[in-house]
Protein backbone atom coordinates (compact mmCIF):
# COMPACT_ATOMS: atom_id res chain seq x y z
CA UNK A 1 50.57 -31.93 -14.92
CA UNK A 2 50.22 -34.81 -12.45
CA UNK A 3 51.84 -38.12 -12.11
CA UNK A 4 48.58 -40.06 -12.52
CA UNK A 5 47.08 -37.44 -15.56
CA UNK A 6 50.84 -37.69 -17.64
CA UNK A 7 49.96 -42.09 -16.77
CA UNK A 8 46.84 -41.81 -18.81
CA UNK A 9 48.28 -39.75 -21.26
CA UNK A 10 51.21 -42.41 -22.09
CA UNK A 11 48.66 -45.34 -21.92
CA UNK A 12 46.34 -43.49 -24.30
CA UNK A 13 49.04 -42.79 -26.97
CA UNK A 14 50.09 -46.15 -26.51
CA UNK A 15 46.66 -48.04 -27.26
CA UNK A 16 45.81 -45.41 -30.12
CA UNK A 17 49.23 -45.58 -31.62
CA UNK A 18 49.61 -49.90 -31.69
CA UNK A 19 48.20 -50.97 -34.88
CA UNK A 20 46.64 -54.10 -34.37
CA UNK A 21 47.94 -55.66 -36.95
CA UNK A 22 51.22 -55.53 -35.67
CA UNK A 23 53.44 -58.27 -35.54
CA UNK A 24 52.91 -60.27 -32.22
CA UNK A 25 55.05 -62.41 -30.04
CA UNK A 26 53.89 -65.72 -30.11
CA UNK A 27 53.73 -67.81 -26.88
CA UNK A 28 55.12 -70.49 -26.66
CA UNK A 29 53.00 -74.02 -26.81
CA UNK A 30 53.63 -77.58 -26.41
CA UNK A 31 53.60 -79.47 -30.10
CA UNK A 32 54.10 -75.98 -31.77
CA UNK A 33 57.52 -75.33 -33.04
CA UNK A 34 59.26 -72.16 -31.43
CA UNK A 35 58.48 -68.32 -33.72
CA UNK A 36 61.10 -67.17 -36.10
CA UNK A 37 63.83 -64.94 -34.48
CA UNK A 38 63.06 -62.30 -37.31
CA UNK A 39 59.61 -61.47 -36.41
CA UNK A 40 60.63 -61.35 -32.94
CA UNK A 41 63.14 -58.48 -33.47
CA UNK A 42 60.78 -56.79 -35.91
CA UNK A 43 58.31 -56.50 -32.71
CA UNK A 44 60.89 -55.41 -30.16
CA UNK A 45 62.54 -52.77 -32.76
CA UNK A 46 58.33 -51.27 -33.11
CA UNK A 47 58.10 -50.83 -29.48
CA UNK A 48 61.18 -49.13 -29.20
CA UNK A 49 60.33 -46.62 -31.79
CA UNK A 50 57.38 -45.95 -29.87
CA UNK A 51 58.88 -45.78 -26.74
CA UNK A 52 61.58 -43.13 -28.14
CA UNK A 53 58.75 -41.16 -30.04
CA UNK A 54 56.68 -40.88 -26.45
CA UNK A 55 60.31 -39.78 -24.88
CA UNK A 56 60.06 -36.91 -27.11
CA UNK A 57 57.01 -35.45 -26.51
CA UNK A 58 57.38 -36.53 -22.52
CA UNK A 59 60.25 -33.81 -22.88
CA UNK A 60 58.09 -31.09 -24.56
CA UNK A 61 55.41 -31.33 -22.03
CA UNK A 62 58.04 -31.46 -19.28
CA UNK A 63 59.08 -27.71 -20.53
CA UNK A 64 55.58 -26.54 -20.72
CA UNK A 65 55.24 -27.47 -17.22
CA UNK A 66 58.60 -25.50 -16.55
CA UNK A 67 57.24 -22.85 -17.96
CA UNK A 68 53.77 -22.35 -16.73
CA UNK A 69 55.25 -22.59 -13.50
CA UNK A 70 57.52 -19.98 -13.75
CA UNK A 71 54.76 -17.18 -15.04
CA UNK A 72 52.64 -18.91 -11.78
CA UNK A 73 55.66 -18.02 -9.87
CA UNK A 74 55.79 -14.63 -11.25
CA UNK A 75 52.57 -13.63 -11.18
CA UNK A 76 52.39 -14.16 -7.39
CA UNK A 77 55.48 -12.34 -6.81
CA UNK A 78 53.22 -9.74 -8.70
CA UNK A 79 50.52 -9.69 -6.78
CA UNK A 80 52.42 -9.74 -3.41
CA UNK A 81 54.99 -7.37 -4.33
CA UNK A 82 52.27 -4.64 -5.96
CA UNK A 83 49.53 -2.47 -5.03
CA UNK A 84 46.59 -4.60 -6.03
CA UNK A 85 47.10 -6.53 -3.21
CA UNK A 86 46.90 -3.58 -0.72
CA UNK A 87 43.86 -1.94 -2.54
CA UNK A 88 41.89 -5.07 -2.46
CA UNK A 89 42.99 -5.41 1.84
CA UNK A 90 42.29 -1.61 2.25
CA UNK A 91 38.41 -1.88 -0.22
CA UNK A 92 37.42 -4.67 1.91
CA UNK A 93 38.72 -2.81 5.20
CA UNK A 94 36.72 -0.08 4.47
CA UNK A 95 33.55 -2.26 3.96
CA UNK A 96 33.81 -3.86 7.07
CA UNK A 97 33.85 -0.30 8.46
CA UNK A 98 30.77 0.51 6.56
CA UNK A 99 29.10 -2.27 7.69
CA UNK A 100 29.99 -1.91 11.68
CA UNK A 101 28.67 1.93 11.50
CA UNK A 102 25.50 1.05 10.02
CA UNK A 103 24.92 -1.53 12.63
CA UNK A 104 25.99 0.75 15.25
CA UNK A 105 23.73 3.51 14.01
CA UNK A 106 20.82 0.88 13.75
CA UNK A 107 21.50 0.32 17.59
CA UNK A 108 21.92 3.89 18.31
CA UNK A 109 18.67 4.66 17.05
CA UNK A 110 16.53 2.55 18.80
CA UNK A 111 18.28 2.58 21.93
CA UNK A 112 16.93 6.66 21.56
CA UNK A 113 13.88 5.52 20.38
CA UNK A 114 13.12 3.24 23.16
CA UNK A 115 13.09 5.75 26.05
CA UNK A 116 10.56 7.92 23.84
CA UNK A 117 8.01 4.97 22.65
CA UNK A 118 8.09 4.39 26.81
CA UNK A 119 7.12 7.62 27.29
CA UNK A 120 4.79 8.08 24.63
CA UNK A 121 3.12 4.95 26.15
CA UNK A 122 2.63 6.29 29.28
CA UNK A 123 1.38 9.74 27.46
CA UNK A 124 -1.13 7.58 25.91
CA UNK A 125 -3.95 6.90 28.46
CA UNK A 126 -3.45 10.58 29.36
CA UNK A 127 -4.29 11.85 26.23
CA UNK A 128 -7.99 10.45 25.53
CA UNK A 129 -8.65 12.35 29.13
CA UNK A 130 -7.40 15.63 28.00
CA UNK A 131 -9.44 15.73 25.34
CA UNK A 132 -13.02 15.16 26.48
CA UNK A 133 -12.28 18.03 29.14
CA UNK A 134 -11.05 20.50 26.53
CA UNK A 135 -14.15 19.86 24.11
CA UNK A 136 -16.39 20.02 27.41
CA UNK A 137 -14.78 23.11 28.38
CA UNK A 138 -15.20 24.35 24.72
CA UNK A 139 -11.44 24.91 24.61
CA UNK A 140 -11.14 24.02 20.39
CA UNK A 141 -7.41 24.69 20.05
CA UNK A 142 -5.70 23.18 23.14
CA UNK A 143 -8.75 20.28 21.98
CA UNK A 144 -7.29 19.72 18.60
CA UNK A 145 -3.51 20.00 19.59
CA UNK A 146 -4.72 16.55 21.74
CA UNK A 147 -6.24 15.02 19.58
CA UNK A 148 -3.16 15.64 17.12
CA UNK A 149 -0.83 14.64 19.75
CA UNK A 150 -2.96 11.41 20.21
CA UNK A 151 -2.95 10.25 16.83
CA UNK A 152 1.03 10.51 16.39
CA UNK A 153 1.25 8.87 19.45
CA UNK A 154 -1.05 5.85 18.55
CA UNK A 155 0.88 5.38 15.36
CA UNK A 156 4.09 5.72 16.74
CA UNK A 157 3.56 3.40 19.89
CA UNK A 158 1.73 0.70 17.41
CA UNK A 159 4.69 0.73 14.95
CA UNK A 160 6.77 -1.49 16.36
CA UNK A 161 4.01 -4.01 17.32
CA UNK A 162 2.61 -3.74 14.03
CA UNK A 163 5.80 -4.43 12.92
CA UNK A 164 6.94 -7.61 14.75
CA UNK A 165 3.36 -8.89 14.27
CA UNK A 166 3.33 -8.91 10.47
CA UNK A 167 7.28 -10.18 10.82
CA UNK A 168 5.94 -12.76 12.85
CA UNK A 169 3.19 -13.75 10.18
CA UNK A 170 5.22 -13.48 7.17
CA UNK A 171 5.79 -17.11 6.02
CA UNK A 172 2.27 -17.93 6.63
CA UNK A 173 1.18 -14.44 4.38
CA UNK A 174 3.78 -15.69 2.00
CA UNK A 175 2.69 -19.24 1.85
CA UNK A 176 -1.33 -17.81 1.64
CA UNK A 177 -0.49 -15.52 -1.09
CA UNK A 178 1.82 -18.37 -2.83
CA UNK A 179 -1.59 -20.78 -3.10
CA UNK A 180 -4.52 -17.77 -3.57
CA UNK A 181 -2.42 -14.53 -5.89
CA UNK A 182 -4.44 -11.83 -5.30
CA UNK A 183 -7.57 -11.31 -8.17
CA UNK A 184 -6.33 -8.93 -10.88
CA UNK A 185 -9.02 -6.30 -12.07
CA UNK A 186 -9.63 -8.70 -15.20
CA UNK A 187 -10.54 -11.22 -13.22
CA UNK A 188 -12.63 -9.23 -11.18
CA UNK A 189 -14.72 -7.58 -13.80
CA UNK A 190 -15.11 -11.17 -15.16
CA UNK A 191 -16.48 -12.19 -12.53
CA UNK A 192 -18.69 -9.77 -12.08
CA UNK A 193 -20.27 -9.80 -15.02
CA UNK A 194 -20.67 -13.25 -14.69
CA UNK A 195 -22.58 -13.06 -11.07
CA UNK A 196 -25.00 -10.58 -12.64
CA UNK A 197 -25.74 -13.01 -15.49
CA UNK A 198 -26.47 -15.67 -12.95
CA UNK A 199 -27.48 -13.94 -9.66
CA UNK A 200 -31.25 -15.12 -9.13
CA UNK A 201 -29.83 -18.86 -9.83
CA UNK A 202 -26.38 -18.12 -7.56
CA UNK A 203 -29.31 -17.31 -4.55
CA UNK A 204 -32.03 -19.56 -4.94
CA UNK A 205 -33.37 -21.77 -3.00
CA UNK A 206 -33.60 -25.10 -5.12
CA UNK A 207 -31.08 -27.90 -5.49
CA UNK A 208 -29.81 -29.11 -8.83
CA UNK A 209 -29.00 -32.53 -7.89
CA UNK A 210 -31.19 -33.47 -4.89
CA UNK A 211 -30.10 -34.35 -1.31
CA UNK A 212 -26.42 -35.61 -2.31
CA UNK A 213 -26.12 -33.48 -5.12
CA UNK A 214 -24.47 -30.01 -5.89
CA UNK A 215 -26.33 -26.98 -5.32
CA UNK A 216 -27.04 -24.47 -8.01
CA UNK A 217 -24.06 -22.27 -6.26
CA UNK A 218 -21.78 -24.50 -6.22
CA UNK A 219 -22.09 -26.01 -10.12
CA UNK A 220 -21.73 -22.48 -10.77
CA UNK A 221 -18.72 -21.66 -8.55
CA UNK A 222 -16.82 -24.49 -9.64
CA UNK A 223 -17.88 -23.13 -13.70
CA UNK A 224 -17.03 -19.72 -12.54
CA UNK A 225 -13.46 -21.14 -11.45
CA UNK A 226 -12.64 -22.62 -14.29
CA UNK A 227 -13.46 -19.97 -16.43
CA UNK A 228 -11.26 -17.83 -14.34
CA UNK A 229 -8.56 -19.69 -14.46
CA UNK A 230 -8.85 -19.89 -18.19
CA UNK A 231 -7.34 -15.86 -18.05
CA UNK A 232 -3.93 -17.66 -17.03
CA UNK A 233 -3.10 -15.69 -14.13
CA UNK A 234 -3.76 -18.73 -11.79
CA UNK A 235 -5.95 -21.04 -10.93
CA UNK A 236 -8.84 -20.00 -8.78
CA UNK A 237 -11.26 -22.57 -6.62
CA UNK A 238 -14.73 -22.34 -5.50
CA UNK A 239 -13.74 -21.03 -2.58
CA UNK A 240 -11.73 -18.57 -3.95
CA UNK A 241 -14.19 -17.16 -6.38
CA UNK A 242 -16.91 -17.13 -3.23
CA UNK A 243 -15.00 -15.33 -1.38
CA UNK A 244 -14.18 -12.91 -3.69
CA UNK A 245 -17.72 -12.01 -4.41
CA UNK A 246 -18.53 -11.95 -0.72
CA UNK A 247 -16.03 -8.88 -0.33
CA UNK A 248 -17.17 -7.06 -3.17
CA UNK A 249 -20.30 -7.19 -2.50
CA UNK A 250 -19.87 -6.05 1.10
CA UNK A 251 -17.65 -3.26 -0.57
CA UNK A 252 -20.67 -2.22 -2.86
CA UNK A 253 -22.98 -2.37 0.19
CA UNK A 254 -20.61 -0.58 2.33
CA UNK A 255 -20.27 2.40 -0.66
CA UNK A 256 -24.38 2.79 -0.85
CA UNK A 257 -24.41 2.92 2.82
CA UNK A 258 -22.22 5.81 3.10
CA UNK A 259 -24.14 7.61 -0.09
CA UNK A 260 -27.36 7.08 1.87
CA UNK A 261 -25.59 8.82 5.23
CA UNK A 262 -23.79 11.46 3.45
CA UNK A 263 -26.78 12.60 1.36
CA UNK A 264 -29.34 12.04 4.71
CA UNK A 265 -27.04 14.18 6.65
CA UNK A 266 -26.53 11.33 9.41
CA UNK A 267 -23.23 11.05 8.51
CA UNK A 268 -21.56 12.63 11.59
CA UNK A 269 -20.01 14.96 9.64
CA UNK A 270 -18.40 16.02 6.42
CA UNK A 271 -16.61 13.28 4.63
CA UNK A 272 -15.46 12.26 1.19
CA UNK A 273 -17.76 9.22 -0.59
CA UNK A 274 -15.16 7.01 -1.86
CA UNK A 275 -15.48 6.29 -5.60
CA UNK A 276 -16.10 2.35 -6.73
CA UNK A 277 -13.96 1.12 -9.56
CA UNK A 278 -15.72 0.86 -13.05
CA UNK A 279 -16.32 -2.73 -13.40
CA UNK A 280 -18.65 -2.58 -9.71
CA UNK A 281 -21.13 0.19 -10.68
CA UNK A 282 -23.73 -2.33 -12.55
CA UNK A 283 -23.17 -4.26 -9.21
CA UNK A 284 -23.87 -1.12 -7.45
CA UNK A 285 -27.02 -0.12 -9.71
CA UNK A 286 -28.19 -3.84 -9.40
CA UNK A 287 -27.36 -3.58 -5.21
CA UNK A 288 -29.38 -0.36 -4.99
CA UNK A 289 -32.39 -1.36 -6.93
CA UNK A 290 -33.17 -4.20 -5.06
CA UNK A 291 -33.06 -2.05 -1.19
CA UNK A 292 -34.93 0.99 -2.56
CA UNK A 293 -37.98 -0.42 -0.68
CA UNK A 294 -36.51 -1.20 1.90
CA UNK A 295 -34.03 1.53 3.02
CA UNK A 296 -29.84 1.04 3.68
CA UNK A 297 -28.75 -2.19 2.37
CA UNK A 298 -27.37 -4.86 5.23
CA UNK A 299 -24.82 -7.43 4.21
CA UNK A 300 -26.15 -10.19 2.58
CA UNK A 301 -26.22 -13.59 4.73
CA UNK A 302 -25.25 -15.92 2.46
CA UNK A 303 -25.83 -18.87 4.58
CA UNK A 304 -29.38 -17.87 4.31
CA UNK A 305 -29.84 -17.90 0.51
CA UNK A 306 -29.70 -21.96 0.01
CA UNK A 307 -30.45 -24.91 2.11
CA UNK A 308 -26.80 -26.52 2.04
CA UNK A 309 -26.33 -30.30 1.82
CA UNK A 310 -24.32 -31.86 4.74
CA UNK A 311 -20.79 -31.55 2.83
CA UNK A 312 -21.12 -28.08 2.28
CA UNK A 313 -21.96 -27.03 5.40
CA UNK A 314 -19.15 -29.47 6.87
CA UNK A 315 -16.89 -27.52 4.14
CA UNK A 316 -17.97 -24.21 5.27
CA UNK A 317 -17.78 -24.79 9.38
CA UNK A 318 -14.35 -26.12 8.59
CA UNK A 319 -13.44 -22.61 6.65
CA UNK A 320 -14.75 -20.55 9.31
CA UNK A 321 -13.22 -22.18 12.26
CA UNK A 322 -9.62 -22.11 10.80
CA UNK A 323 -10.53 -18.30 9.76
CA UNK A 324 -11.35 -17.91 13.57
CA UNK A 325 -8.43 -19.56 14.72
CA UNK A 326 -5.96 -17.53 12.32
CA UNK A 327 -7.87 -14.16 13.00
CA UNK A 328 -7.82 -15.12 16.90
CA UNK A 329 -4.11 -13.74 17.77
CA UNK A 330 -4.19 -10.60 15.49
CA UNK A 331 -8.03 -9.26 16.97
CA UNK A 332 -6.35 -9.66 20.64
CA UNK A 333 -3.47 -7.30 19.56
CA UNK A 334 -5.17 -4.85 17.41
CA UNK A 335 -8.61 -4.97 19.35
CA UNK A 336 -7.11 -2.12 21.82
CA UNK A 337 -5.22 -0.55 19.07
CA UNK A 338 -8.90 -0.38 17.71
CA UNK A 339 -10.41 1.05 20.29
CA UNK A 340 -8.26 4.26 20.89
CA UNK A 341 -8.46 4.51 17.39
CA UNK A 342 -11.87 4.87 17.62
CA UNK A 343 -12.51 6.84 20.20
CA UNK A 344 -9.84 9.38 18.81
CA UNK A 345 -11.90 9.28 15.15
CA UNK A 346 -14.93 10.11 17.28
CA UNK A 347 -13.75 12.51 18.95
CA UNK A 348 -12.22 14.86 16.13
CA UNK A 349 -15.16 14.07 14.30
CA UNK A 350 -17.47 15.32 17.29
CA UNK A 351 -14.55 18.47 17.48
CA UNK A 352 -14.87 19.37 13.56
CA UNK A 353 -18.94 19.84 13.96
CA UNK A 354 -18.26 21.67 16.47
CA UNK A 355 -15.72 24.15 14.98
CA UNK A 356 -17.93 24.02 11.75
CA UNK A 357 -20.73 25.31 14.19
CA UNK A 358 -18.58 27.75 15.20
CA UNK A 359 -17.20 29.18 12.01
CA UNK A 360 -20.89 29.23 11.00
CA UNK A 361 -22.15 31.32 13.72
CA UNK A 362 -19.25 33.55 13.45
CA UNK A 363 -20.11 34.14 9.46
CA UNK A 364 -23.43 35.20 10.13
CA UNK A 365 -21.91 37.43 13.25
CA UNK A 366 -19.74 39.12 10.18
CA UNK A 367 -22.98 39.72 8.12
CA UNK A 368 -24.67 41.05 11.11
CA UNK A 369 -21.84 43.43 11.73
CA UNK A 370 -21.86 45.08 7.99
CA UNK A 371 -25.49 45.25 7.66
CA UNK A 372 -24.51 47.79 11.22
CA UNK A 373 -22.16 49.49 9.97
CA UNK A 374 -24.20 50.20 6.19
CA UNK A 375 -26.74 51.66 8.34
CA UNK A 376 -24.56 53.54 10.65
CA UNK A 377 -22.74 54.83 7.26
CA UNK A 378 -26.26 55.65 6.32
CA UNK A 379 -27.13 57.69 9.46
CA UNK A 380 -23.97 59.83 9.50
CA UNK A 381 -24.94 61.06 5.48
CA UNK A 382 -28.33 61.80 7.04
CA UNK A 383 -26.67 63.80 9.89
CA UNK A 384 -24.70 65.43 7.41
CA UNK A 385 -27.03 67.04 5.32
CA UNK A 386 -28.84 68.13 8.27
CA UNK A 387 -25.60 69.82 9.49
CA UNK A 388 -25.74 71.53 5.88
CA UNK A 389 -29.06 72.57 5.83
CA UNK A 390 -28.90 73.95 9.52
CA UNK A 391 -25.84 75.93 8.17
CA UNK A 392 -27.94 77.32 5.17
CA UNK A 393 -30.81 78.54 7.82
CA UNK A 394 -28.39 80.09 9.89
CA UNK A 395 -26.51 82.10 6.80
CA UNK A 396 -30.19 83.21 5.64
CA UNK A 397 -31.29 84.28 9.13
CA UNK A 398 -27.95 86.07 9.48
CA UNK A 399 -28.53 88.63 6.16
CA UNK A 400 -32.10 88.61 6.91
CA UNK A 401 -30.75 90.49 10.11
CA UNK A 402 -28.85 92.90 8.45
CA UNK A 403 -31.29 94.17 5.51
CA UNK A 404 -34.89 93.36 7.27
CA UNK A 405 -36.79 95.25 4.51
CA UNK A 406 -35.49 92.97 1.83
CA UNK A 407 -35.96 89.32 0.88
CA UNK A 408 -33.43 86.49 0.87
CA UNK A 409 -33.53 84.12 -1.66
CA UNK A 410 -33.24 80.48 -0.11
CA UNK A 411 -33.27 76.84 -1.71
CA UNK A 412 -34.22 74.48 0.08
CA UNK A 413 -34.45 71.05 -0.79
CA UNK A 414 -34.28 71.91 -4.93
CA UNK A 415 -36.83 74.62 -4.55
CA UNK A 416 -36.32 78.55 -4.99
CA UNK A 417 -37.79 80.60 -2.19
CA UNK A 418 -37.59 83.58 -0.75
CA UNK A 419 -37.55 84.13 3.34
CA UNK A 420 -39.28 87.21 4.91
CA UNK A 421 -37.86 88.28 8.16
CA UNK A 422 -40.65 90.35 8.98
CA UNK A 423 -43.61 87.71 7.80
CA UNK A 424 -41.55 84.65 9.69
CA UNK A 425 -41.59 82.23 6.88
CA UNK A 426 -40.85 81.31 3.26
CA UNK A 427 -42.36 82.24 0.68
């Protein structure tokens, strides 16, 4: 215990202990007469007794103090003395260690990594080359162990750059994804079914309040919005909500697309038709109604649907050009990315008709091939019983030769005859 804390102990016994109606001394005044000597000792004698009393328990905290310090004492001689001490020292020793290695190995690795991305980089423009000549040279295995080699080489060279881009645009994602939370599939199917309640309104052509007003869209965006946000997952704006119907619809349009190709056999191949979650196929149904007539559906232009009053469309310019701006950076880095990519898809897919031809052509070449060898199967029996029969003629000649006078009995093909050796024929 401190000087000043032991101070404001003392003072606080001292103010809670005086009763205040103590006897007090009693100053002094002209034209008063002087206090009584009694009630003068009676005061002195009470603040002595207090004085003694706070003595007393000064001395009891004193050997508290003593005490506490010696366990203090001791339990540092403890602690320096023991093994605790050493096992903490030697735990956080061996962390530090831990900690060094993994840094080391982190190092390690990419300093081996390094020389291979270089050369995998400079494999790259190679590889594209290598491939068109062993598909025009109809050399199928040496063709698909490029175009293997190709794709592990685009994603390992575009790993790192992938990498440091989406480092690089982190805070930004973070801070997007902070204000818009990504639509959960309740909120999705809501607003589904809401757009097919209202989708000949949502694209018309009228206005709802004249040349200032809102547009039919957008009264129903902003409802849409605010029945969205009524779920409690977040709140959702106009803009949100449009876009989010935008990119399903594209999605829907995309799926019906790819139906169309796969089942027209323009497809450029044999592919898997993704399946659309349950709350899009009435979108789908809706979607493919409306371009039976008039073949594959193309993305809807939604700047077309509605004559847009001079906010909106200052609304929507402003939207696009900060899209264009954001997207700007990332379509400069990816767009050559892309394009390998690309080409590579196109070329296995050109490769897999190619080998499908091939295993095709080679089926029917195994067909060909039994039918053969059933008929040659056929053609030795044939020969065979010939063989036999020529064998029977040849026994019958050989005992008509020794007994000319009589007649061997012969069958020949089921049927019981009799040969003549000296008529020349059966009988």
């Amino acid at each position: 215990m401190d000087f000043l804390s032991f101070a404001d102990l003392i003072s606080k016994k001292t103010l809670s202990t005086v009763s205040s109606s103590r006897p007090r001394g009693i100053r002094p005044s002209k034209g008063k007469p002087e206090p009584n000597k009694e009630d003068v000792d009676e005061g002195d004698q009470y603040i002595d007794n207090i004085l003694q009393e706070l003595s007393v328990e000064l001395d009891v905290k004193r050997g508290e103090e003593e005490r506490l310090q010696r366990k203090i004492a001791d339990l540092l001689k403890e602690c320096a003395s023991g093994s605790s001490a050493s096992e903490q020292s030697r735990a956080f020793g061996m962390s530090v260690s831990r900690f060094v290695v993994a840094v080391l190995d982190v190092a390690k690795t990419r300093a081996v990594e390094c020389p291979q991305l270089a050369g995998d980089m400079r494999n790259l423009g190679v590889c594209i080359e290598e491939v068109d000549q062993c598909i025009n040279n109809e050399v199928c295995e040496q063709a698909a162990q490029d175009i293997h080699h190709f794709l592990t080489l685009d994603s390992d060279v575009f790993r790192f750059s992938s990498a440091a881009h989406k480092e690089m645009s982190q805070p930004k994602k973070q801070k997007l994804d902070r204000k818009v939370p990504v639509f959960t599939e309740e909120e999705t199917k809501t607003l589904i079914s809401l757009y097919l309640k209202n989708r000949d309104e949502f694209h018309g052509k009228f206005k709802a309040g004249g040349k200032t007003g809102e547009s039919a869209r957008q009264i129903l965006l902003n409802e849409w919005a605010l029945e969205i946000s009524s779920l409690g997952v977040a709140k959702r704006t106009k803009e949100n909500v449009e876009e989010k119907i935008k990119n399903e619809i594209k999605k829907v349009q995309k799926h019906l697309k790819l139906e169309k190709e796969k089942y027209s056999g323009t497809g450029g191949g044999i592919f898997a038709l993704p399946t659309l979650p349950p709350y899009l196929i009435p979108l789908a149904e809706v979607l493919s109604e409306k371009h039976h007539v008039s073949g594959v559906p193309e993305i809807d232009d939604f700047d077309d649907d509605e004559q847009m009053n001079g906010e909106t469309a200052a609304e929507e310019k402003d939207l696009i050009t900060d899209d264009l701006d954001a997207q700007h950076t990332h379509t400069l880095r990816s767009s050559h990315r892309k394009s390998l990519s690309a080409s590579a898809r196109e070329t296995l897919s050109l490769f897999t008709d190619k080998r499908s031809m091939l295993y095709e052509e080679e089926i029917k070449v195994a067909q060909m091939k039994q039918k053969k060898l059933k008929l040659e199967i056929e053609v030795a029996e044939v020969k065979l019983e010939e063989a036999k029969l020529a064998l029977e003629v040849t026994k019958a000649k050989a005992v008509a030769a020794k007994n000319p006078s009589a007649q061997v009995p012969y069958y020949f093909a089921g049927r019981d005859e009799s040969y003549s050796p000296s008529i020349g024929f059966f009988l």
